[in-house]
N, C-alpha and C. Protein backbone atom coordinates (compact mmCIF):
# COMPACT_ATOMS: atom_id res chain seq x y z
N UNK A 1 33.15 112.10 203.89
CA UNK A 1 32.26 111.03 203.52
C UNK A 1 32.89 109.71 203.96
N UNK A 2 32.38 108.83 204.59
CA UNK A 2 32.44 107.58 204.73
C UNK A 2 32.09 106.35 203.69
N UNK A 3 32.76 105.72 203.51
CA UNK A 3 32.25 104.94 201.82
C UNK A 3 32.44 103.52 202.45
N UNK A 4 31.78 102.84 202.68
CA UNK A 4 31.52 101.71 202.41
C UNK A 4 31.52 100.35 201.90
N UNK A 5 32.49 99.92 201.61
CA UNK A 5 32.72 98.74 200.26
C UNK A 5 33.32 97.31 200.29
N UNK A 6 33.06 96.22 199.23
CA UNK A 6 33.48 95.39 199.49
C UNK A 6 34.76 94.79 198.65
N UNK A 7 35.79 94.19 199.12
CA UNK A 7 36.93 93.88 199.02
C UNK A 7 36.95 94.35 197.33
N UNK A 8 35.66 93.50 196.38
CA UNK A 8 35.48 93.28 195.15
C UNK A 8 35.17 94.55 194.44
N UNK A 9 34.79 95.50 194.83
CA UNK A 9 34.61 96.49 194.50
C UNK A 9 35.65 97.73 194.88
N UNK A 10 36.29 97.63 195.80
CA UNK A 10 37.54 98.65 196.28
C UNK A 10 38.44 99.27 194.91
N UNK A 11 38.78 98.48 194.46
CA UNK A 11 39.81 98.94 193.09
C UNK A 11 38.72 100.38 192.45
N UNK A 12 37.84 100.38 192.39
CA UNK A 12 36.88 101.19 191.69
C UNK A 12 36.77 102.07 192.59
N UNK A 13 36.32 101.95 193.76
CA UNK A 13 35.75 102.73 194.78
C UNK A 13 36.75 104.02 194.77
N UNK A 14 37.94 102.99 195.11
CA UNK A 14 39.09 104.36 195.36
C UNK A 14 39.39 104.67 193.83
N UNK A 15 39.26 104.11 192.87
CA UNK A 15 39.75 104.68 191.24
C UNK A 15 39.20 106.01 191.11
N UNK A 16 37.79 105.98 191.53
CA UNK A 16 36.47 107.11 191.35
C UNK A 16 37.00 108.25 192.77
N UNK A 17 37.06 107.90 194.10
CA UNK A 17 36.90 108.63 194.93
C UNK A 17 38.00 109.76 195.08
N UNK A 18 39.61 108.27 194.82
CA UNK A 18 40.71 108.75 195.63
C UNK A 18 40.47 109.50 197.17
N UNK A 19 40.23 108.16 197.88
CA UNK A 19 40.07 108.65 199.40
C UNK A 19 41.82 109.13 199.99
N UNK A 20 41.55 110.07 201.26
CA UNK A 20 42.99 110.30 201.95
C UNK A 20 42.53 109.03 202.58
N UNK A 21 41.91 108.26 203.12
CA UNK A 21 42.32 106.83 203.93
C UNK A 21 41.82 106.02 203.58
N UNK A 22 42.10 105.22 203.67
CA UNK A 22 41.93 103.71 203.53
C UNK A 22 41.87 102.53 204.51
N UNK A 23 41.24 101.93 204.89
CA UNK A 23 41.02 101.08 206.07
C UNK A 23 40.06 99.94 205.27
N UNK A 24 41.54 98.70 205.11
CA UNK A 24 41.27 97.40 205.65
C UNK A 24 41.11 96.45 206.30
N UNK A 25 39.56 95.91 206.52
CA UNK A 25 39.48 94.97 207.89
C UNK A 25 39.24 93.67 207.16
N UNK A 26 40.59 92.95 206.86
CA UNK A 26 40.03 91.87 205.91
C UNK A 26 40.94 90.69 206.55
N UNK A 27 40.33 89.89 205.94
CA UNK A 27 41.10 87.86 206.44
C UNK A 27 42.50 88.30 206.91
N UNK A 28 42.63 87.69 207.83
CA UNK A 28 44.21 87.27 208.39
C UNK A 28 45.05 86.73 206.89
N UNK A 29 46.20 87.07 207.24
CA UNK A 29 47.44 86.55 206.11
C UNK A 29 47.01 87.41 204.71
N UNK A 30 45.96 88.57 204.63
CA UNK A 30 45.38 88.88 202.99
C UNK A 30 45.60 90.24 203.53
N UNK A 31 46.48 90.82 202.87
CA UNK A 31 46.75 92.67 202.93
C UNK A 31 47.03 93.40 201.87
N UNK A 32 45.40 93.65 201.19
CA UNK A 32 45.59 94.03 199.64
C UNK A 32 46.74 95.26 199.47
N UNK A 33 46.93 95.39 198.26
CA UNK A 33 47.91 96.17 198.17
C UNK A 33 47.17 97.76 197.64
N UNK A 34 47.67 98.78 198.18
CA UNK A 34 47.15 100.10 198.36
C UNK A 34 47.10 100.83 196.88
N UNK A 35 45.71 101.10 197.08
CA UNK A 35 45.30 101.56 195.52
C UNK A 35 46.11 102.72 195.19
N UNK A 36 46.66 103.12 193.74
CA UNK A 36 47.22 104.54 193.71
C UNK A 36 46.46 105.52 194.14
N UNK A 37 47.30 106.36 194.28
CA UNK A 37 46.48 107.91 195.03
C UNK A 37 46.47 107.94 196.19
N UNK A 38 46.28 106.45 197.21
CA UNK A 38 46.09 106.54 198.84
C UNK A 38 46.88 106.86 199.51
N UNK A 39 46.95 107.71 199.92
CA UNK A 39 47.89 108.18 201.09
C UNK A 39 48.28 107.36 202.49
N UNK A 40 47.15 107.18 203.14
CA UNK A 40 46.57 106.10 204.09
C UNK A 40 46.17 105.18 204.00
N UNK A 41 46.96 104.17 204.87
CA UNK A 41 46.12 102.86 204.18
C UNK A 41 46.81 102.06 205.73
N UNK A 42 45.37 101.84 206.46
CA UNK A 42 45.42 100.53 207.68
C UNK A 42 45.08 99.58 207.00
N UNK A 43 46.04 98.41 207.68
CA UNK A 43 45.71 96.72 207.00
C UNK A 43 45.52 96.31 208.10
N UNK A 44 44.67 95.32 208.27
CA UNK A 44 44.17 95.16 209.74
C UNK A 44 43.64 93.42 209.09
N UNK A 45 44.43 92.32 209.85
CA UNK A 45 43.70 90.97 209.62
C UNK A 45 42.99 90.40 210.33
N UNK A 46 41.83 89.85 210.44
CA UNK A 46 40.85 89.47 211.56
C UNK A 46 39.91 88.42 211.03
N UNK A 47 39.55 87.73 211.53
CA UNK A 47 37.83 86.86 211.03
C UNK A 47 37.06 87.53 210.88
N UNK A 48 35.99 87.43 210.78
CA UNK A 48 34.21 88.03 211.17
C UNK A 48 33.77 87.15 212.31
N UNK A 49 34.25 86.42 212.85
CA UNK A 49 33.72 85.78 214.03
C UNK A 49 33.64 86.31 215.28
N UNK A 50 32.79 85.67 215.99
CA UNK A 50 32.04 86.47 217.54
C UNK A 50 33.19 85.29 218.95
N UNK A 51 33.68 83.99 218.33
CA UNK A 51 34.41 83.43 219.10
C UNK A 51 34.82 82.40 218.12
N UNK A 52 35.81 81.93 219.15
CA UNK A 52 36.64 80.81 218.27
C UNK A 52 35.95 79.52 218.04
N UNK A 53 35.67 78.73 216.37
CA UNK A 53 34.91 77.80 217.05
C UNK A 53 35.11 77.11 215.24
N UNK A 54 34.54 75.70 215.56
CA UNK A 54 34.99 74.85 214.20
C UNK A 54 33.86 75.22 213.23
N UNK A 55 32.61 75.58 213.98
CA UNK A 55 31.66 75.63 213.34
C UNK A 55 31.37 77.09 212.64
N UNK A 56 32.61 78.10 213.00
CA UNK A 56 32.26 79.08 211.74
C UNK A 56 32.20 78.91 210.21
N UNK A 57 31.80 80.00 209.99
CA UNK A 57 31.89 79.95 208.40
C UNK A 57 32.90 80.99 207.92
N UNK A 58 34.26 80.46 207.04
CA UNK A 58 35.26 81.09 207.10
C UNK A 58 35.19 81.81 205.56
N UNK A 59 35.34 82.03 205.44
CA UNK A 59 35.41 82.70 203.60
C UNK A 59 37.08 83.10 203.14
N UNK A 60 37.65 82.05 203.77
CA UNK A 60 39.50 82.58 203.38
C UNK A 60 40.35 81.21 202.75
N UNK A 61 41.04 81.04 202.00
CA UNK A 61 41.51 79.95 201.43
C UNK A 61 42.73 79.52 202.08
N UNK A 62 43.25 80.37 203.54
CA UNK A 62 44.26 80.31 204.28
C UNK A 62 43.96 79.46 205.25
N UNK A 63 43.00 78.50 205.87
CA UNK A 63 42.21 78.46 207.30
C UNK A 63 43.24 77.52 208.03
N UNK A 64 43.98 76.64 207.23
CA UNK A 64 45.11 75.27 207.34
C UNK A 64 46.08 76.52 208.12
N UNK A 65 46.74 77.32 207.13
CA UNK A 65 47.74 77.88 207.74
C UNK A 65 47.73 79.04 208.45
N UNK A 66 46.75 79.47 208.66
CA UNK A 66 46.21 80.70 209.77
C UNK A 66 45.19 80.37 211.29
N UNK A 67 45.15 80.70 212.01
CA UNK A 67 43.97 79.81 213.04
C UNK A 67 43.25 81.06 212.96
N UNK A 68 42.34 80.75 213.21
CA UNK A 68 40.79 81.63 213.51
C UNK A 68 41.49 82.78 214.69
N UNK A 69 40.82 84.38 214.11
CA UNK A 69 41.97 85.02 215.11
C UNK A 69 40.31 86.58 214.86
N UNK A 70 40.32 86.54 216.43
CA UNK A 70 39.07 87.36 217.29
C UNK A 70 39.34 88.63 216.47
N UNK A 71 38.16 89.50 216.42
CA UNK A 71 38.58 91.06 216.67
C UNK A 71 38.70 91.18 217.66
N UNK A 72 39.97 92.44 218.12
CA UNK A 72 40.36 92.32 219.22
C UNK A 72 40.67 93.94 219.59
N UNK A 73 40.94 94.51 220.93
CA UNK A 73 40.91 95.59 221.76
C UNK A 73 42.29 95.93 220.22
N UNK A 74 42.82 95.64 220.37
CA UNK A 74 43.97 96.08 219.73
C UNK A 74 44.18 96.67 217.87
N UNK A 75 42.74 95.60 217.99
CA UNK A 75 42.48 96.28 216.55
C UNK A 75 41.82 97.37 216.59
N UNK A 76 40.66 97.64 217.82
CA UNK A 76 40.01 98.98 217.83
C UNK A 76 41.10 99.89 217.99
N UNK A 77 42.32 99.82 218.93
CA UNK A 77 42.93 100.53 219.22
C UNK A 77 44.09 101.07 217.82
N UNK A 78 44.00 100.16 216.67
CA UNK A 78 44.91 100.82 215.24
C UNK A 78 43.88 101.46 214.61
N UNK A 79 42.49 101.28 214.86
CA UNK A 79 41.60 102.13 213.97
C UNK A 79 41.33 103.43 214.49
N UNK A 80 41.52 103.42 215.79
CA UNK A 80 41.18 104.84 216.30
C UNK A 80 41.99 105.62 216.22
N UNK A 81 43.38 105.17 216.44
CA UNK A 81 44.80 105.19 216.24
C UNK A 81 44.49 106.38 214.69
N UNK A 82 44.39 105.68 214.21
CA UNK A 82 44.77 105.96 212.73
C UNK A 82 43.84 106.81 212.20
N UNK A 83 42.43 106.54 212.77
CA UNK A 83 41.24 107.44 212.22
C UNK A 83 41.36 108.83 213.37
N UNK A 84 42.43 109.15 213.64
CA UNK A 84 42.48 110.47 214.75
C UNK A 84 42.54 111.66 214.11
N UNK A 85 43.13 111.71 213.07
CA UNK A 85 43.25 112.93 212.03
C UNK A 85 42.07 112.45 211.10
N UNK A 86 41.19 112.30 210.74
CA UNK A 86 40.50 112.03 209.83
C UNK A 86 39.45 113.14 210.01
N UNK A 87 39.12 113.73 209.47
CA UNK A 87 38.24 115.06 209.11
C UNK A 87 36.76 114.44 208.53
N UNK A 88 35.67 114.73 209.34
CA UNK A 88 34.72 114.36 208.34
C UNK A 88 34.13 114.79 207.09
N UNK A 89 35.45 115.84 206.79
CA UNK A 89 34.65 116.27 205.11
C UNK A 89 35.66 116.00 204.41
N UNK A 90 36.69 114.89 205.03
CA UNK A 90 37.65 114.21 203.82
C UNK A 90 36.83 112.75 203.50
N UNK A 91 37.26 111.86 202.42
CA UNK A 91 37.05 110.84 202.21
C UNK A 91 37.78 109.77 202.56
N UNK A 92 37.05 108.50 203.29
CA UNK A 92 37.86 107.28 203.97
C UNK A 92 37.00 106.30 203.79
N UNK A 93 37.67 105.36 202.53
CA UNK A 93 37.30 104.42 202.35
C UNK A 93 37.39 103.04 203.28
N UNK A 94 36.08 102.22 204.14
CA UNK A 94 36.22 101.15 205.26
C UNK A 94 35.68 99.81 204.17
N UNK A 95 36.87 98.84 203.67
CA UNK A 95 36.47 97.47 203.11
C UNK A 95 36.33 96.23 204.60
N UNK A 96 35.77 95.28 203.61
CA UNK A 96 35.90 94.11 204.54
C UNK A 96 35.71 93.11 203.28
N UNK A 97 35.18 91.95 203.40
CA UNK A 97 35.51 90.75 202.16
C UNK A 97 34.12 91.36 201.63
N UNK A 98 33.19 91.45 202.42
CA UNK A 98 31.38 91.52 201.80
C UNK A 98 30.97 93.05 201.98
N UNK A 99 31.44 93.69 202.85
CA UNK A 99 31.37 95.20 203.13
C UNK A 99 29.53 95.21 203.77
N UNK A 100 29.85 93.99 204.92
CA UNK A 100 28.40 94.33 205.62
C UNK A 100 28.91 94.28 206.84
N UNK A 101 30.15 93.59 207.69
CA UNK A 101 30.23 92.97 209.14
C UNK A 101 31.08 93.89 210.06
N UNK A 102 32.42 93.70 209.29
CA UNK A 102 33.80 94.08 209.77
C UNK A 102 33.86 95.82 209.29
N UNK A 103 33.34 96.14 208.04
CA UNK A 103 33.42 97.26 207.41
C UNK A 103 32.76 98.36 208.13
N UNK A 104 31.29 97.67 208.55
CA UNK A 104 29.99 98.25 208.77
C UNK A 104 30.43 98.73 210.33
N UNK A 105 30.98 97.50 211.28
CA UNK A 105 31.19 97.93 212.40
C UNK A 105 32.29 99.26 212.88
N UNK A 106 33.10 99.14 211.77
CA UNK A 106 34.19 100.57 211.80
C UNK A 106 33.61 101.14 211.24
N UNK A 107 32.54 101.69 210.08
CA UNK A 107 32.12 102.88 209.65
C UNK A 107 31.00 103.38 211.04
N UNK A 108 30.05 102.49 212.14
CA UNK A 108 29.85 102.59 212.96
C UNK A 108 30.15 103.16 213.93
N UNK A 109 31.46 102.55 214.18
CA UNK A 109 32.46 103.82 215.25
C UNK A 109 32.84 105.33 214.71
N UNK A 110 32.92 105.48 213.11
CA UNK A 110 33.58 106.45 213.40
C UNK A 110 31.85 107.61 213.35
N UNK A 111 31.12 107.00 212.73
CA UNK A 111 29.38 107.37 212.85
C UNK A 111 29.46 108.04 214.45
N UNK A 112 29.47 106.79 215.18
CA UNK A 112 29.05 107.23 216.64
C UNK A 112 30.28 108.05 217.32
N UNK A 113 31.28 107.68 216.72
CA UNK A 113 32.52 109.09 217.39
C UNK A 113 31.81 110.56 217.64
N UNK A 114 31.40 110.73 216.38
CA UNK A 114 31.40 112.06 216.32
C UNK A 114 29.49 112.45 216.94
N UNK A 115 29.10 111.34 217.08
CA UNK A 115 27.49 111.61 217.47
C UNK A 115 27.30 110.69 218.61
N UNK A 116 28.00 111.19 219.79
CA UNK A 116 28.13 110.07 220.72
C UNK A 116 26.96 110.53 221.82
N UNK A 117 26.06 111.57 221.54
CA UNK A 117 25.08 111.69 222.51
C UNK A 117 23.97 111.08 221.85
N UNK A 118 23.85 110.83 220.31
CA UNK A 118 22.59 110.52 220.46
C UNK A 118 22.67 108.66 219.09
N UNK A 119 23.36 108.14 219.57
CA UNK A 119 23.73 106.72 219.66
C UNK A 119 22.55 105.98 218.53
N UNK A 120 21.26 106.15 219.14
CA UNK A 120 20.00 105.77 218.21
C UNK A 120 19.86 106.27 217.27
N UNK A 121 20.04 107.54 217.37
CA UNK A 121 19.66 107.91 215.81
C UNK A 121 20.92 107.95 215.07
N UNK A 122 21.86 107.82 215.45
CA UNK A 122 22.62 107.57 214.66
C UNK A 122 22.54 105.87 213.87
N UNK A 123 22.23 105.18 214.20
CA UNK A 123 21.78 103.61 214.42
C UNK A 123 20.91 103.29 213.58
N UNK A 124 19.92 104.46 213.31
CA UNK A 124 18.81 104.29 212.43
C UNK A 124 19.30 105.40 211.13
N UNK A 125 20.22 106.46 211.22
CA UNK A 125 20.45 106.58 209.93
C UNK A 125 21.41 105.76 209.43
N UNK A 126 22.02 104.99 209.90
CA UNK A 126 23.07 103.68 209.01
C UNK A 126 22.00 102.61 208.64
N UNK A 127 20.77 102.25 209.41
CA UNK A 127 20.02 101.41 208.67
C UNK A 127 19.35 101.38 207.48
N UNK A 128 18.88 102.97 207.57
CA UNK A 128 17.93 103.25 206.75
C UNK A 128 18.76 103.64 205.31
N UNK A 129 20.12 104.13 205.33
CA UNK A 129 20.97 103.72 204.37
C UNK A 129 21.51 102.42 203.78
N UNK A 130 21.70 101.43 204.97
CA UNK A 130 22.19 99.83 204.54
C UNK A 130 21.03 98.83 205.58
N UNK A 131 20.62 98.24 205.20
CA UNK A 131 19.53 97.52 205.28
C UNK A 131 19.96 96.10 205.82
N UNK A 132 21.34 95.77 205.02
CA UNK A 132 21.70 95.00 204.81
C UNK A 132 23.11 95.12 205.98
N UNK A 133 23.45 96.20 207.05
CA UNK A 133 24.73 96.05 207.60
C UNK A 133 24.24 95.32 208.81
N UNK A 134 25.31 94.51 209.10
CA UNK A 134 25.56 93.39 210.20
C UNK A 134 26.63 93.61 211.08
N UNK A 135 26.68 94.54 211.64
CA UNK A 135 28.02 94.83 212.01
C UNK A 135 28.51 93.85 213.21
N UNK A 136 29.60 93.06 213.08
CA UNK A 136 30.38 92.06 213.78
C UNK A 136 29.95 93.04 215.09
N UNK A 137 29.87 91.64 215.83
CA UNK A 137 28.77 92.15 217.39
C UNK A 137 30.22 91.97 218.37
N UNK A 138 31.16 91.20 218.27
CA UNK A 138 32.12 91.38 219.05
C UNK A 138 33.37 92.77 218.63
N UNK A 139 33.31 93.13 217.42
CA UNK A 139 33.96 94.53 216.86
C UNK A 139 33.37 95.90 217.65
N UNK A 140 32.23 95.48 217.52
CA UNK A 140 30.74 96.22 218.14
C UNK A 140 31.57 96.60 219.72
N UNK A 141 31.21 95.42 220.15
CA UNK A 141 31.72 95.63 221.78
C UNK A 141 32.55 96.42 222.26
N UNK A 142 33.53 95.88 221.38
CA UNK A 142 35.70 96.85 221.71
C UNK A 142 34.99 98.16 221.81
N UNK A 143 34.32 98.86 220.31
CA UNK A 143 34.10 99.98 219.85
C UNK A 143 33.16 100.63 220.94
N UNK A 144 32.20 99.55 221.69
CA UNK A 144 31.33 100.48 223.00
C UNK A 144 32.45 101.03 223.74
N UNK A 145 33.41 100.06 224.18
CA UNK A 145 34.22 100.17 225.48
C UNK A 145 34.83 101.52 224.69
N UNK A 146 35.47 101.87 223.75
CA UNK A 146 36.58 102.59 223.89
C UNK A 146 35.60 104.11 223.29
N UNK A 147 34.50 103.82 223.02
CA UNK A 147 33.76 105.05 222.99
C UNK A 147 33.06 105.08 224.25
N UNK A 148 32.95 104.57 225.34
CA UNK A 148 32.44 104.70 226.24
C UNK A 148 30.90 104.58 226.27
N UNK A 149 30.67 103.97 225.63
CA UNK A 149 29.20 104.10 225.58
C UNK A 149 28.02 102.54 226.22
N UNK A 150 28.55 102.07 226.96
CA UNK A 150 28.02 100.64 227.20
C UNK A 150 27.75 99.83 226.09
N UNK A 151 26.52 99.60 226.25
CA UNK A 151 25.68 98.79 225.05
C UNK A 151 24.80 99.76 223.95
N UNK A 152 24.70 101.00 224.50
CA UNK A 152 23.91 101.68 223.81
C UNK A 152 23.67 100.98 221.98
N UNK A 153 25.02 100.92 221.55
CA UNK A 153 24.89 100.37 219.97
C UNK A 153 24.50 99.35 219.44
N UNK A 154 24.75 97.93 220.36
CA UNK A 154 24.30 96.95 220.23
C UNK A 154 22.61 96.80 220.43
N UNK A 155 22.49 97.53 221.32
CA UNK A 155 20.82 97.63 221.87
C UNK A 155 19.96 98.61 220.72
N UNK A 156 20.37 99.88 220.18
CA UNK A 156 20.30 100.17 219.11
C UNK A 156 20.15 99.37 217.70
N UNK A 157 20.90 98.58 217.33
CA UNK A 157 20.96 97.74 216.13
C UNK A 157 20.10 96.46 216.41
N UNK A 158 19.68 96.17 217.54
CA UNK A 158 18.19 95.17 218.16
C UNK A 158 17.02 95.81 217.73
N UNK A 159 17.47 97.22 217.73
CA UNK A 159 15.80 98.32 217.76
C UNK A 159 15.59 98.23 216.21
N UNK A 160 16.75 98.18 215.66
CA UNK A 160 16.62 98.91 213.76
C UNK A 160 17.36 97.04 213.11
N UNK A 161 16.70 96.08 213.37
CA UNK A 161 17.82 94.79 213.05
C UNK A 161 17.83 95.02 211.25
N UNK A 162 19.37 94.59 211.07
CA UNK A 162 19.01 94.36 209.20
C UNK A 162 17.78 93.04 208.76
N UNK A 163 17.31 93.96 207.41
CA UNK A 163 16.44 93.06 206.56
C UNK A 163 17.36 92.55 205.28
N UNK A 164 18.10 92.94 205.04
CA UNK A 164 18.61 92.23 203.55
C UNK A 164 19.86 91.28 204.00
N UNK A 165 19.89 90.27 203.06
CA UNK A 165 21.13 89.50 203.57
C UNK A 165 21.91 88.78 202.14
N UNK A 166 23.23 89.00 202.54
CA UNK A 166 24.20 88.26 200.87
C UNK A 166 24.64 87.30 201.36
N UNK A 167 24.83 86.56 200.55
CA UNK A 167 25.91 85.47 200.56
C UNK A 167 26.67 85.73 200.40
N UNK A 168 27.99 86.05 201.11
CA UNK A 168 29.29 86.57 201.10
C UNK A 168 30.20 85.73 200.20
N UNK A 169 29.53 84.31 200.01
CA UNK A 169 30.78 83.58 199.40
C UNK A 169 30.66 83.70 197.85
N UNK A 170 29.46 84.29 197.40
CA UNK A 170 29.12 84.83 196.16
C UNK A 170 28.41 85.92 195.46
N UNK A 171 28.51 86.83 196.10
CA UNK A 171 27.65 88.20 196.55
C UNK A 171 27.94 89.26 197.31
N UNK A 172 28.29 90.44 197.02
CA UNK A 172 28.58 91.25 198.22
C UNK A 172 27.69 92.88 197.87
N UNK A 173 28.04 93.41 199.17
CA UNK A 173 26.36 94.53 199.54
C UNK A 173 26.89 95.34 198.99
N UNK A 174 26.15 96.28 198.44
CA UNK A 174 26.33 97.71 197.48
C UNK A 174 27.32 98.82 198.34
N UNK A 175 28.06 99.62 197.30
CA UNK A 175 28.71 100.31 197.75
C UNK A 175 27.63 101.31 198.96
N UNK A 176 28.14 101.84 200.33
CA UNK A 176 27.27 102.77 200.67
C UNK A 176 27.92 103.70 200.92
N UNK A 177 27.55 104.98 201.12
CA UNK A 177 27.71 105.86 201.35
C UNK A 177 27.17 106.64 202.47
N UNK A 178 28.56 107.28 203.81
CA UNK A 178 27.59 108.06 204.92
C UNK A 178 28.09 109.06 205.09
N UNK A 179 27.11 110.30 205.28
CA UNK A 179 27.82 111.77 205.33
C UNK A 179 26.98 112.02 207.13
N UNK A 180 28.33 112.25 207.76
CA UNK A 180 27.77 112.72 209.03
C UNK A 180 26.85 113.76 208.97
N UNK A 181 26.73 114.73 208.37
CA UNK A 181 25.69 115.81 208.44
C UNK A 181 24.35 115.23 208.13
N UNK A 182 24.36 114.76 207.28
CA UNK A 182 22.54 114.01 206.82
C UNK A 182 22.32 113.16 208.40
N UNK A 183 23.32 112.85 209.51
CA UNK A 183 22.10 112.35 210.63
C UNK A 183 21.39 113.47 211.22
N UNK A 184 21.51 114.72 211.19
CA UNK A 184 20.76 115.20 211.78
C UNK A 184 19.41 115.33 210.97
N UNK A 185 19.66 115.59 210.02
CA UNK A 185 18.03 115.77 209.05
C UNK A 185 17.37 114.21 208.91
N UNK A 186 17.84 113.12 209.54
CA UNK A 186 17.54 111.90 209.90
C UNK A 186 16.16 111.51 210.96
């Protein structure tokens, strides 16, 4: 199972689940500390931003002493890294601050890893589960290149766009939940 969650909710997520992994994609300089029980645990620091620029919207209380810092080839390359042993009938919990952008785009990859012929429907069963995922469009990209898949995902998530939207700076999206087997009955 793939679980879904946001920074604010994690302590619980894993209290209830006890996932074997753990994967954090959260603010630069912020590397929560690993819930008991986790075995695995990627810390991974990044923005949610698509490029560098004054006019983002940052949600980190670090911004003075950190600079705005891309997702980058290198971060796809610790998630794949790390998600290589991952079994899809173990549990791996993917946070981010809101658990719609950064989270959504790695539960994405590891979605389309394993369903890499049929890209759309995989696309439309993550929608029709989260309504609300936004998955960071430059995270998006790395994750075409190193799954090989062009644009297929991005062009996909144009076809199925989210309808719900949080305010991250006071609000974050419901825990979700994705079991690779339910895309086929999708």
């Amino acid at each position: 199972m793939i679980i879904v969650c946001s920074l604010n909710d994690l302590p619980n997520v894993c209290e209830s689940i006890q996932p074997k992994y753990l994967v954090s994609v959260i603010d630069p300089g912020y590397a929560p500390e690993t819930p008991k029980g986790v075995k695995n645990h990627l810390k991974l620091g990044f923005d949610d931003i698509i490029e560098i620029s004054s006019n983002n919207k940052i949600f980190r209380l670090n911004t003075d002493e950190i600079p705005q810092i891309l997702p980058a080839e290198e971060h796809v390359n610790s998630i794949a890294n790390f998600t290589s042993t991952y079994a899809y009938d173990e549990d791996i919990v993917i946070h981010c601050w809101c658990g719609v952008s950064r989270s959504m785009a790695t539960a994405t990859y590891l979605l389309c890893r394993e369903n890499k012929t049929n890209i759309e429907n995989t696309i439309k069963y993550i929608r029709n589960l989260a309504p609300h995922a936004n998955p960071n469009k430059l995270l998006i990209n790395h994750f075409e290149k190193k799954l090989d898949v062009s644009n297929q995902i991005s062009k996909s998530f144009l076809k199925f766009p989210y309808t719900k939207t949080y305010d991250c700076s006071s609000n974050f999206a419901p825990v979700t939940l994705f079991d690779i087997k339910d895309i086929e009955k999708n």
